[in-house]
Protein backbone atom coordinates (compact mmCIF):
# COMPACT_ATOMS: atom_id res chain seq x y z
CA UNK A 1 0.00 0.00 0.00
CA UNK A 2 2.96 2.49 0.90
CA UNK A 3 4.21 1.97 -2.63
CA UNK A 4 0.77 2.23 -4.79
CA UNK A 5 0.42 5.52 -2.08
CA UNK A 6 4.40 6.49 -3.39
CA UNK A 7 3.03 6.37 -6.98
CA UNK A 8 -0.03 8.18 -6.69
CA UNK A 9 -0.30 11.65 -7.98
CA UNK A 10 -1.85 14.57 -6.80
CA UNK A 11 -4.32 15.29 -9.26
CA UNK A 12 -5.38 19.13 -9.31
CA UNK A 13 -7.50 21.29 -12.17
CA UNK A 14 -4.98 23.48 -13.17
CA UNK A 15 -2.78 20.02 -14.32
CA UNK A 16 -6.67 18.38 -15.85
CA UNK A 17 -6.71 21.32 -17.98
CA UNK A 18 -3.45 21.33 -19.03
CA UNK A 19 -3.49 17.94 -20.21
CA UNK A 20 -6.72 18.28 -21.97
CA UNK A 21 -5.45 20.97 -23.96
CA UNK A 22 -2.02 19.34 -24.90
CA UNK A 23 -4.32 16.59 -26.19
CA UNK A 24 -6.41 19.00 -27.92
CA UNK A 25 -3.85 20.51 -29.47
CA UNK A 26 -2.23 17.57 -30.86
CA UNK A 27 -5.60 16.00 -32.33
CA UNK A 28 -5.82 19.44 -33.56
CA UNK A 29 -2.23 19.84 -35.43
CA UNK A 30 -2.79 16.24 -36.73
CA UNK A 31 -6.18 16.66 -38.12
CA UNK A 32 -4.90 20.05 -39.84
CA UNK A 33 -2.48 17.84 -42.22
CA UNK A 34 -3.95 14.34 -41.84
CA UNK A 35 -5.57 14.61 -45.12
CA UNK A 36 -2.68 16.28 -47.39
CA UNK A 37 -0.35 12.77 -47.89
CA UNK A 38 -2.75 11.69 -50.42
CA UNK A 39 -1.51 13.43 -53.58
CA UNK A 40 2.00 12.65 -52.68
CA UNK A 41 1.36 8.77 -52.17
CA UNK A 42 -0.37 8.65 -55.93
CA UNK A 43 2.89 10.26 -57.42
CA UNK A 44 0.99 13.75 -58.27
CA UNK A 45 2.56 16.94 -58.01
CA UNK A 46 0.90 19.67 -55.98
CA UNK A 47 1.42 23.11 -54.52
CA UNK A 48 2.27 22.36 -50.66
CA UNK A 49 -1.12 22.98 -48.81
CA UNK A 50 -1.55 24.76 -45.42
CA UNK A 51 -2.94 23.54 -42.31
CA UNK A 52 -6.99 23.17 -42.55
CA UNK A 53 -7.54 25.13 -45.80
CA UNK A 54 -5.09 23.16 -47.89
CA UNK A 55 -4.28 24.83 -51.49
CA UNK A 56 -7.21 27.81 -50.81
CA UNK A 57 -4.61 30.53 -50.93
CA UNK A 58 -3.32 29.36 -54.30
CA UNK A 59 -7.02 30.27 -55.35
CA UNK A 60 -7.09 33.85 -54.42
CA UNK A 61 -6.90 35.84 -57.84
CA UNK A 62 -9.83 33.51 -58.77
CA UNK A 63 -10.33 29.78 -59.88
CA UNK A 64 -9.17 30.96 -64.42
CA UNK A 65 -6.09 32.48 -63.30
CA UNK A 66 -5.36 30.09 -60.76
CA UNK A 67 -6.14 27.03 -62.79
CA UNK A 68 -3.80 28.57 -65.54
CA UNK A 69 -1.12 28.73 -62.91
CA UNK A 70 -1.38 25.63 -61.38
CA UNK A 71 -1.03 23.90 -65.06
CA UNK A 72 2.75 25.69 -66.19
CA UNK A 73 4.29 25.25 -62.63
CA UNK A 74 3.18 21.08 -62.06
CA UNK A 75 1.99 19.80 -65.46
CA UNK A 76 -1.17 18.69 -67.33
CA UNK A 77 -1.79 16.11 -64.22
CA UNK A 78 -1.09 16.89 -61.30
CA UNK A 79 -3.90 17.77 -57.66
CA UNK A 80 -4.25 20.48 -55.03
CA UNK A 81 -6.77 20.45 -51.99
CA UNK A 82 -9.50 22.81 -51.18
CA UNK A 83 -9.62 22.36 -47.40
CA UNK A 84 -9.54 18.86 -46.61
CA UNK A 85 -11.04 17.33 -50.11
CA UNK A 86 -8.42 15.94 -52.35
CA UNK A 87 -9.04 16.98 -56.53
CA UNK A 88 -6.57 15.41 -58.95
CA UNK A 89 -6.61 17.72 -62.16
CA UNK A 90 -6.70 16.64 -65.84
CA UNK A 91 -5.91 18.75 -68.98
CA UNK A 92 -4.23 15.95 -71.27
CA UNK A 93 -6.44 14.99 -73.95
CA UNK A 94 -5.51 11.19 -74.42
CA UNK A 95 -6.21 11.40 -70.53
CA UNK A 96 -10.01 13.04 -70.62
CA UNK A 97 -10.10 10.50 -73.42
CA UNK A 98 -10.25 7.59 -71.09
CA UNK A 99 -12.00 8.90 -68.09
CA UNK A 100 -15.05 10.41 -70.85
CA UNK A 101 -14.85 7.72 -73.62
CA UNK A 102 -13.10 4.73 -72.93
CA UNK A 103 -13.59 4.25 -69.43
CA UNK A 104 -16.67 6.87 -68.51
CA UNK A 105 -18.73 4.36 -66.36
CA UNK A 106 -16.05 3.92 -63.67
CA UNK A 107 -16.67 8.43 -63.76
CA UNK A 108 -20.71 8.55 -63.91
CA UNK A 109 -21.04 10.71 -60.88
CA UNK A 110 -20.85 13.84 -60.48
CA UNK A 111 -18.96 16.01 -57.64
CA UNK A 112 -21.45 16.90 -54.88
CA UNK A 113 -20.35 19.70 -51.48
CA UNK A 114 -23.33 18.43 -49.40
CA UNK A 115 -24.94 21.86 -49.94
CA UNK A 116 -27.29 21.08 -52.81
CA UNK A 117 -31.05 22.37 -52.42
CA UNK A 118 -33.57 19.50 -53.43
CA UNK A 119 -34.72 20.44 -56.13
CA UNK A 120 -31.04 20.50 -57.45
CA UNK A 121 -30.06 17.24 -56.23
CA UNK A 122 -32.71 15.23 -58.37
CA UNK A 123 -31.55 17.02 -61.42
CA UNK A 124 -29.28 15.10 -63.86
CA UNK A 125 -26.09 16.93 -62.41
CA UNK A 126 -26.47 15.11 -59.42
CA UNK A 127 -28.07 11.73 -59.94
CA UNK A 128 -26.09 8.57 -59.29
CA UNK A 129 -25.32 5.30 -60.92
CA UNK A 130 -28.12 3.85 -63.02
CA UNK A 131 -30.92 6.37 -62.24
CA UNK A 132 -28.72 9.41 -64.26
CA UNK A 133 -28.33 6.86 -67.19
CA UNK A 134 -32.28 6.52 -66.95
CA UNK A 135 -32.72 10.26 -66.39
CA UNK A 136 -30.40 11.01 -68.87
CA UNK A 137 -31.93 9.05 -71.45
CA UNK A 138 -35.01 10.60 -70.80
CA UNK A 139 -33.37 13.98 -72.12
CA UNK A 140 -31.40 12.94 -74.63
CA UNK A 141 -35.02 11.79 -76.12
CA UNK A 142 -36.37 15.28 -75.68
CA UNK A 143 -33.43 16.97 -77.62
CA UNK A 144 -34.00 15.08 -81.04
CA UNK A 145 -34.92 17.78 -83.88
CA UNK A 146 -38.22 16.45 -83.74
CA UNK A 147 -38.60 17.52 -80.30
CA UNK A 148 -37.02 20.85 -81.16
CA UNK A 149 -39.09 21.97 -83.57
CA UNK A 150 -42.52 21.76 -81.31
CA UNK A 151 -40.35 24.31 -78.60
CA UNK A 152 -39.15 26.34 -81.63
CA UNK A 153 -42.31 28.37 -82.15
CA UNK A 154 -41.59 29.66 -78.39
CA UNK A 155 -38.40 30.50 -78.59
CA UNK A 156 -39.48 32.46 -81.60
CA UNK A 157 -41.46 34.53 -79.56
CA UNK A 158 -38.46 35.66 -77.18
CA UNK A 159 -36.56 36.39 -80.18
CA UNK A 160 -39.20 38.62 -80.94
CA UNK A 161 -39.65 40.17 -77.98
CA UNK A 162 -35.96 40.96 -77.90
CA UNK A 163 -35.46 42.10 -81.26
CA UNK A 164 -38.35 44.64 -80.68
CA UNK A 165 -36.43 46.27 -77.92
CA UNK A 166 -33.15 45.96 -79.53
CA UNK A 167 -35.22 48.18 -82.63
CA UNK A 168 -36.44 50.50 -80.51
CA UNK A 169 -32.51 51.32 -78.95
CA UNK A 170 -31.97 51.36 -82.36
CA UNK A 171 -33.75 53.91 -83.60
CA UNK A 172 -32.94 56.46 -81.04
CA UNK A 173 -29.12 56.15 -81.45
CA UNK A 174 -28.72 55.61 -77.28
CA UNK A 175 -25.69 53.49 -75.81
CA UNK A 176 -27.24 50.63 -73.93
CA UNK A 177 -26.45 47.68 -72.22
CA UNK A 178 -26.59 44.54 -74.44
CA UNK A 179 -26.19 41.75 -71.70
CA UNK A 180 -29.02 43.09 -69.75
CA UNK A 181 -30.76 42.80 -73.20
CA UNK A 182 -30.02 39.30 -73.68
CA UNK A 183 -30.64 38.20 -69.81
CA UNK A 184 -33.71 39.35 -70.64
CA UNK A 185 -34.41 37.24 -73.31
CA UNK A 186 -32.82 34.02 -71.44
CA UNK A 187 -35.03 34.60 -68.45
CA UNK A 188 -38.10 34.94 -71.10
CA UNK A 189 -36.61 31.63 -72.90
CA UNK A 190 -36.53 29.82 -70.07
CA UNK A 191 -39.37 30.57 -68.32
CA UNK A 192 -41.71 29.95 -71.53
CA UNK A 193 -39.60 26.37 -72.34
CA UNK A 194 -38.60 24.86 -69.12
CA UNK A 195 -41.57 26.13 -66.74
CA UNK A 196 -44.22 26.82 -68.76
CA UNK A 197 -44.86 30.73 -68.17
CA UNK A 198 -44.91 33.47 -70.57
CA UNK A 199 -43.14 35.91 -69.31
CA UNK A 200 -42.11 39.58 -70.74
CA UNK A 201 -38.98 40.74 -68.16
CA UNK A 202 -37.97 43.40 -70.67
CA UNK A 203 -41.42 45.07 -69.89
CA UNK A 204 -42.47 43.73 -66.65
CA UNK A 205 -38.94 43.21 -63.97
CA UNK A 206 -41.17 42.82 -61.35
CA UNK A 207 -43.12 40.18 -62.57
CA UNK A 208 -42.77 36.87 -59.94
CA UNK A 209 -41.01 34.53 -62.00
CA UNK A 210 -38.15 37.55 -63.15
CA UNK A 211 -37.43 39.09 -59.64
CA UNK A 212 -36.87 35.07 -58.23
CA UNK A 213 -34.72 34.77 -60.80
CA UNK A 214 -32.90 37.61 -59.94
CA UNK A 215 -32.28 36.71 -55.99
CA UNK A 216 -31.26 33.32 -57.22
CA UNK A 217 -28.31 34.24 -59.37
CA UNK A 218 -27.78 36.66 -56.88
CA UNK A 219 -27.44 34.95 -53.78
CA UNK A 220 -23.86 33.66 -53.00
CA UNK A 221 -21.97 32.33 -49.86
CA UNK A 222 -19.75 34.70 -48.06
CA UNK A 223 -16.07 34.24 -47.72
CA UNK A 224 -15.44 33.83 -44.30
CA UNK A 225 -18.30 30.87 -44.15
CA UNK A 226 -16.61 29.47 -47.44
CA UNK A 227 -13.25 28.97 -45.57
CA UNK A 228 -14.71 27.52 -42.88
CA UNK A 229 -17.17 24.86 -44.75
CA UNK A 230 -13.64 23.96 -47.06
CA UNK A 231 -11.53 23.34 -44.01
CA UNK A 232 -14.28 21.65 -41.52
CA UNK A 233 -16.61 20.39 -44.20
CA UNK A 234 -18.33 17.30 -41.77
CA UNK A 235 -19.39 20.03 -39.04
CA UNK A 236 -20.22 22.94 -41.17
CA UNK A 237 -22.17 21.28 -44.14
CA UNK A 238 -24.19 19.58 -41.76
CA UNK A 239 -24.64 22.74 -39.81
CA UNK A 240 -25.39 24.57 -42.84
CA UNK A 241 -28.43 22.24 -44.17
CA UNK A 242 -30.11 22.63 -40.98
CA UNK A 243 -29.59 26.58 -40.20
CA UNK A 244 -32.76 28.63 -41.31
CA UNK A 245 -31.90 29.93 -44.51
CA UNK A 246 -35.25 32.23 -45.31
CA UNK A 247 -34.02 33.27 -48.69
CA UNK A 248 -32.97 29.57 -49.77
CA UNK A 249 -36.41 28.66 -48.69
CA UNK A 250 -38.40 31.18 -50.50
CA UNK A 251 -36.59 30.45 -53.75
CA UNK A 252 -37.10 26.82 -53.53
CA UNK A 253 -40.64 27.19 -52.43
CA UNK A 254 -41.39 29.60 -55.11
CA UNK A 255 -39.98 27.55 -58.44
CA UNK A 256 -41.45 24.04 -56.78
CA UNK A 257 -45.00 25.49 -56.26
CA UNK A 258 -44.68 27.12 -59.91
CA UNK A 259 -44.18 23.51 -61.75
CA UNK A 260 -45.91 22.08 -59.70
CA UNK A 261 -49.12 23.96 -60.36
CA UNK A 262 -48.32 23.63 -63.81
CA UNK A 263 -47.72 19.73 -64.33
CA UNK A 264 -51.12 19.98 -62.00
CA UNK A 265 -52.58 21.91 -64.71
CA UNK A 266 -51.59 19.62 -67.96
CA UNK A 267 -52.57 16.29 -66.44
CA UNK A 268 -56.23 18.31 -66.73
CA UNK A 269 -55.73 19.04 -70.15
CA UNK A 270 -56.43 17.08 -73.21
CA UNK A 271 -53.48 16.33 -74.77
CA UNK A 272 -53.89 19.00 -78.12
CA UNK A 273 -54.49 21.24 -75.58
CA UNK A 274 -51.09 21.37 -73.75
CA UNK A 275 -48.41 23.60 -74.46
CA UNK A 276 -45.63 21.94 -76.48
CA UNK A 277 -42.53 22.80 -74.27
CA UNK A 278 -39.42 21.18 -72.54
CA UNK A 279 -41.80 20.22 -69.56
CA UNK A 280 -44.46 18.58 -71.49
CA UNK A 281 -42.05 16.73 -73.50
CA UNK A 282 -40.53 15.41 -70.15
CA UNK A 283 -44.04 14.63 -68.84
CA UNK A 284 -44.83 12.48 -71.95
CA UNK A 285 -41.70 10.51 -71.78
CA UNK A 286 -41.43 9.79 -67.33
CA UNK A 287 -43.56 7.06 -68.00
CA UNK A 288 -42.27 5.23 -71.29
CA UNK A 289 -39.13 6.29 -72.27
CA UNK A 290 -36.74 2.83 -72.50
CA UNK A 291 -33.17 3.97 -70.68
CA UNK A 292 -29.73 3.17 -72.44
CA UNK A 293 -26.73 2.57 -70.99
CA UNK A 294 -23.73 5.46 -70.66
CA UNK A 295 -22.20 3.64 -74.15
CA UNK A 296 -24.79 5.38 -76.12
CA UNK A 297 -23.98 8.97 -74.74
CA UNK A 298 -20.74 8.83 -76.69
CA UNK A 299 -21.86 12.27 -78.54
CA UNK A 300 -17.82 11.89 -79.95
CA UNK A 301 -18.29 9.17 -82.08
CA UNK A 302 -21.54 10.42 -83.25
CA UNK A 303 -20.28 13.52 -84.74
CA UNK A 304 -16.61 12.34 -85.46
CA UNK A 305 -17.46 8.49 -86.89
CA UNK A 306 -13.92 8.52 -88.04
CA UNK A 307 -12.11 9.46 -84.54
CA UNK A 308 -9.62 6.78 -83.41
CA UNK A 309 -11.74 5.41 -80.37
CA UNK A 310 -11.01 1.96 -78.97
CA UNK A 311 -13.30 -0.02 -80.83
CA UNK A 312 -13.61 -2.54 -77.88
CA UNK A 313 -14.22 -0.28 -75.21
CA UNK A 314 -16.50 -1.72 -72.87
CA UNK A 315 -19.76 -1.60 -72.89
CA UNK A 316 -21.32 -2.94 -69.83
CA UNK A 317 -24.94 -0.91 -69.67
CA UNK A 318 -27.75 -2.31 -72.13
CA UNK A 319 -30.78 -0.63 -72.89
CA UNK A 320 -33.78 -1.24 -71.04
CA UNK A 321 -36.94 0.28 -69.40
CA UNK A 322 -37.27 2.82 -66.72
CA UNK A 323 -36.51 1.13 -63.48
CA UNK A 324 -39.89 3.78 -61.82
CA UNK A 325 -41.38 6.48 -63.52
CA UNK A 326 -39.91 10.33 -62.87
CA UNK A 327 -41.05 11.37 -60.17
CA UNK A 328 -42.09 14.83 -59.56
CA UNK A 329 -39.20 16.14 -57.89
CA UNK A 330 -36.98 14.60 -60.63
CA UNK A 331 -38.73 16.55 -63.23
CA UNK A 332 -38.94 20.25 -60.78
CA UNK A 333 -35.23 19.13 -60.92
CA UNK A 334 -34.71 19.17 -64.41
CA UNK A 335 -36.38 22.41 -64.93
CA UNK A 336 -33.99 24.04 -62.40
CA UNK A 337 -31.21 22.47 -63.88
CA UNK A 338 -32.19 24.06 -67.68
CA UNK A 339 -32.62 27.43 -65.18
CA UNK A 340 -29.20 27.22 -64.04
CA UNK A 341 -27.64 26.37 -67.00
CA UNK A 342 -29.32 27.77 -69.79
CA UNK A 343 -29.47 31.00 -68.45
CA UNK A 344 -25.90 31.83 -67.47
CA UNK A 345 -24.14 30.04 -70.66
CA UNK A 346 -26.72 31.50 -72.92
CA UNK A 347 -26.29 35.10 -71.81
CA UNK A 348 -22.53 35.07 -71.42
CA UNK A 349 -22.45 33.61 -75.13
CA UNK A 350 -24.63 35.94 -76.63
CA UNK A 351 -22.53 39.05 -74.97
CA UNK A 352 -19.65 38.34 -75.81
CA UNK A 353 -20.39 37.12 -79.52
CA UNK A 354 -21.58 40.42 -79.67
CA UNK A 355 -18.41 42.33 -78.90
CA UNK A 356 -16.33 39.86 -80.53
CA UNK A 357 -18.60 40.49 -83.97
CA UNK A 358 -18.21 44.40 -83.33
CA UNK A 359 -14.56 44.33 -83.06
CA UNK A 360 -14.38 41.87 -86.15
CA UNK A 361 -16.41 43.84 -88.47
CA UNK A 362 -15.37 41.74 -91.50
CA UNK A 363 -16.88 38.49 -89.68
CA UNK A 364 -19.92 40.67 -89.01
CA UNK A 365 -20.84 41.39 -92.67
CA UNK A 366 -19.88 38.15 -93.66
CA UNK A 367 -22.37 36.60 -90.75
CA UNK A 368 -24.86 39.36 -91.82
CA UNK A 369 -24.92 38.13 -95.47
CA UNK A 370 -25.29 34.56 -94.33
CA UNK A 371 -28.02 35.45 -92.37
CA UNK A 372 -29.79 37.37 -95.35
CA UNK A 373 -29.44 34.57 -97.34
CA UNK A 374 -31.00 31.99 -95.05
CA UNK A 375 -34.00 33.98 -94.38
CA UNK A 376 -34.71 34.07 -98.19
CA UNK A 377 -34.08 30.39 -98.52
CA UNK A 378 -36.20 29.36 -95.71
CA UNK A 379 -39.27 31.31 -95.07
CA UNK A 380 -40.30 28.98 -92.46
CA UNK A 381 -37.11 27.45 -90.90
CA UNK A 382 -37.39 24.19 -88.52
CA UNK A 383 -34.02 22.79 -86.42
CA UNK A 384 -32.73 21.30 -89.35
CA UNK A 385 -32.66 23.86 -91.91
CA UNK A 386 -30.37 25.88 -89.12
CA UNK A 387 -27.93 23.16 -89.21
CA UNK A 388 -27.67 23.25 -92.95
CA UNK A 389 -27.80 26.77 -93.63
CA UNK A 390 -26.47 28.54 -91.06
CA UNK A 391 -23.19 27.16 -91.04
CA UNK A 392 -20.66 30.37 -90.48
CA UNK A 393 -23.07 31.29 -87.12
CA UNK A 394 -22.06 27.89 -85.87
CA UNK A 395 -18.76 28.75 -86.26
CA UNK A 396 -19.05 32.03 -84.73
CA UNK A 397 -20.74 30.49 -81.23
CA UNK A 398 -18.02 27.66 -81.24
CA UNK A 399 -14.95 30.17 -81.82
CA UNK A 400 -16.59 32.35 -78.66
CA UNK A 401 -17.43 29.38 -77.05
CA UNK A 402 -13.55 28.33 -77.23
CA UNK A 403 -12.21 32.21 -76.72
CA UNK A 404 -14.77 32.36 -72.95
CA UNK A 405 -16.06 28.74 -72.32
CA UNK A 406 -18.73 28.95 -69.96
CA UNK A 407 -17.40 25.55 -67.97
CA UNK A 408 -13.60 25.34 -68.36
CA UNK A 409 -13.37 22.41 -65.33
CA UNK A 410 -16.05 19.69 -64.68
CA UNK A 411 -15.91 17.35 -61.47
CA UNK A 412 -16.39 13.49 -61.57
CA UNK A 413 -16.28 11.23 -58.72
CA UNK A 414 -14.86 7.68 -59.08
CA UNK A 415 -17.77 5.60 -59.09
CA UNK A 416 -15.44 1.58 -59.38
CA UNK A 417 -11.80 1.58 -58.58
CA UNK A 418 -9.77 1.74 -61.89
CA UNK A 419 -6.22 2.08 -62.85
CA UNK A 420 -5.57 5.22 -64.78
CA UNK A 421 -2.05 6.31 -66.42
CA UNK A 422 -0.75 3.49 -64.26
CA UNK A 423 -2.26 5.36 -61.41
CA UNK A 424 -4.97 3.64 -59.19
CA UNK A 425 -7.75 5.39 -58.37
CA UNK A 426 -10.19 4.86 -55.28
CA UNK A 427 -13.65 4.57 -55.09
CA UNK A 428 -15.19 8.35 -54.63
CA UNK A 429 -11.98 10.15 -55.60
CA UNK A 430 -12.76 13.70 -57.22
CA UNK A 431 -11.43 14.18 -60.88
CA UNK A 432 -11.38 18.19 -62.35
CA UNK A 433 -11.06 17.67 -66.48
CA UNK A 434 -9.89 20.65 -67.13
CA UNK A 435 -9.21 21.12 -71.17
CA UNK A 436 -9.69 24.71 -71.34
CA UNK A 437 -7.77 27.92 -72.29
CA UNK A 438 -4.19 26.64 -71.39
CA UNK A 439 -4.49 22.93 -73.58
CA UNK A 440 -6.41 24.70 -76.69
CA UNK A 441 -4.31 27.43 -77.03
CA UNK A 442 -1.14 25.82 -76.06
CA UNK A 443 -1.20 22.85 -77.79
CA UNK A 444 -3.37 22.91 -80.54
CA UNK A 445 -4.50 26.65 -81.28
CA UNK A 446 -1.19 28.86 -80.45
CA UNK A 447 -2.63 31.58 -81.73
CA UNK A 448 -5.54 32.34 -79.43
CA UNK A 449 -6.95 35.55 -81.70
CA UNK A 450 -10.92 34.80 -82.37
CA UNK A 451 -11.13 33.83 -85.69
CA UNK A 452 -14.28 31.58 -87.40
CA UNK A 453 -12.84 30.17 -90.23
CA UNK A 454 -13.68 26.75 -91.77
CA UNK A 455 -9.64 25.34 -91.57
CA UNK A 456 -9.84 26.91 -88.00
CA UNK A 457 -12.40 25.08 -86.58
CA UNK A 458 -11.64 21.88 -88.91
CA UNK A 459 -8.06 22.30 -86.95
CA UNK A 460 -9.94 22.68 -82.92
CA UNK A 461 -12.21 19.67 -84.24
CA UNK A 462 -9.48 17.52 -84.93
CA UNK A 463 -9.43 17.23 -81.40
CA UNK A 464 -12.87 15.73 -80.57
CA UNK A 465 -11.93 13.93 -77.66
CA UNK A 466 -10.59 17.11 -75.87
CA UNK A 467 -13.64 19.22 -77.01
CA UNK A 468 -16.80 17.27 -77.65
CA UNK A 469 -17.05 14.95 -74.71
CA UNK A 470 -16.09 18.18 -71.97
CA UNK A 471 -18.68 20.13 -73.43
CA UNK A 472 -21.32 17.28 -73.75
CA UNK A 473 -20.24 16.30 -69.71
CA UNK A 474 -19.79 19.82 -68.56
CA UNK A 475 -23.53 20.49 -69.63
CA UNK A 476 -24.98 16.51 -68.85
């Protein structure tokens, strides 16, 4: 007893506390570089990350600069981290090749922060697995021409609309601002295809559907909160999906209630009576649309039947039916999606096809006598007729398109573990394709000056597998 009583130590609160926070401070330090070995044990070269935020500073002039940056100093694969989440970055082309073409179902899934609204989450961005193939499929159906040519008679009216203020600036010689113009006519497109309401936002900004707009694309999350949901992502996201949010609930509530109401309203109608627009055509096809397997979403091969893919890639998906109808979340989510999308990349393209027309005067007039001559060729044009006629405007939106792509990086989670440029690759690791400005005009355009010519574009073309499958999976 005298020697347990020798060994026993006086234990006081001042020595508790001290302990407790030398513990503290240890789980601490060790948690604020536990996750930063990864890159480093793959073989990928990295900027060195700092404690909790990771690579964040590297981001500070903004994610184009940065991304541009990150490319010349460690290559056209290499990774950084954005708090504790580990992104391994991809500008090759024979690289996007295999993760979009030859081996895209091991890369299905999309990237996903946790901070999603609902209505977001059940669009095709974020599906998983098989139910984005069947969702998918479902779209891909409502994008033939056929299916184009019943919504072209509405977006006829927004062009109309538009080019009636556009006269009217015209004809009084006043400066003006063109991309306010052209939101306007997105947010008209939009709301007449996707959700079914004809809308004027030129004429009426304070109409419902235009000022919700408005606070979506305007609402954004603060620094400070950013920082701290990158570097302690499982207690803030949580956190952050159960905090009030009144604005993130009004907006939700507002565009849910509004296609709601209106798929309410066509399951009343007869079916000659219902407005032929991207909703309908999704309500007529939740029910019997057969679903095919990611093989057939090769747009590549499609467009370039002569491109050098692997004739034996796998193709482990066959067709079949619709596991369950969409539901009616899935399809509110679609419409948001087409929302988000649509109206940024649509805008943004318009604007600066625009300036880049007005400080190219010699493309203008040569666009402008294109355009002359369609008209008088086709009185009544339908999708395919613009294919066929119009071929210098398609140039002119692709040459933009490649001068200020909308989506220069897309995210894909590793769905099946799969060895990549003898690199192997873990189940939910984050991929960022990124074959924008640095690979195009690097590598295969050194001269990036805007120019729509036909041996131009046949040159960015003979690329496919760089271009067409990042634009088809930035959008998809």
């Amino acid at each position: 007893m005298e020697v347990l009583g020798f060994l026993r130590l006086d234990v006081n609160g001042p020595m508790v506390a001290a302990a407790l926070s030398a513990v503290l401070l240890a789980l601490l330090k060790w948690y604020s570089t536990s996750a930063f070995s990864r890159l480093e044990k793959l073989g990928i070269r990295h900027p060195k990350p700092s404690p909790f935020i990771g690579n964040l500073t590297f981001f500070r002039q903004g994610f184009w600069e940065s991304q541009m940056e990150l490319r010349k100093l460690y290559g056209p694969l290499c990774g950084y981290y954005l708090g504790r989440r580990m992104f391994i970055v991809i500008s090759e082309p024979d690289m996007i090749e295999q993760v979009l073409v030859e081996k895209f179902h091991n890369f299905t899934n999309r990237m996903v922060s946790g901070l999603e609204s609902k209505p977001v989450m059940d669009s095709v961005l974020f599906l998983r697995d098989t139910r984005w193939e069947e969702v998918r499929s479902v779209l891909t159906s409502s994008f033939s021409p056929d299916r184009l040519d019943e919504m072209t008679p509405l977006i006829s009216q927004a062009c109309d609309l538009l080019l009636a203020h556009l006269k009217r600036y015209a004809e009084s010689g006043e400066a003006f601002d063109i991309q306010r113009c052209y939101s306007c006519y997105t947010t008209d497109v939009v709301a007449s295809v996707a959700f079914g309401t004809q809308v004027d936002s030129r004429r009426a900004p304070e109409d419902p559907f235009v000022t919700h707009c408005r606070r979506f694309f305007a609402y954004s999350i603060p620094r400070p909160v950013l920082v701290l949901i990158l570097s302690f992502p499982s207690i803030m996201v949580p956190l952050a999906r159960i905090l009030p949010n009144k604005n993130r609930d009004e907006l939700n509530g507002f565009f849910n209630k509004l296609i709601r109401n209106v798929i309410a309203l066509r399951d009343q109608q007869e079916a000659p009576e219902r407005r032929r627009d991207f909703l309908q055509l999704i309500l007529d096809a939740r029910h019997s649309t057969p679903s095919v397997g990611v093989d057939s979403f090769d747009m590549v091969r499609q467009v370039f039947p002569s491109t050098h893919c692997a004739a034996g890639a796998p193709r482990p998906h066959q067709p079949g039916r619709l596991s369950k109808p969409l539901t009616v979340d899935e399809v509110v989510g679609q419409a948001f999606i087409f929302l988000i999308a649509g109206y940024e990349i649509v805008t943004n393209t318009l604007s600066f096809a625009t300036y880049l027309l007005a400080t190219n005067p010699d493309c203008q007039e040569k666009l402008l006598t294109e355009v002359d001559s369609f008209n008088e060729k086709y009185p009544a044009p339908d999708y395919s007729s613009f294919q066929e006629g119009l071929p210098y405007l398609d140039m002119v939106i692709a040459e933009t398109l490649r001068i200020y792509p909308p989506a220069f990086s897309a995210f894909h989670r590793v769905t099946a573990a799969v060895n990549v440029w003898f690199i192997f690759l873990c189940v939910n690791y984050l991929l960022e394709l990124s074959p924008h400005r640095s690979v195009l005009h690097m590598t295969f355009l050194p001269n990036p000056r805007w120019s729509p010519w036909p041996p131009r574009l046949k040159w960015r073309l003979g690329v496919p597998l760089l271009v067409g499958p990042f634009i088809h999976s930035s959008i998809w």
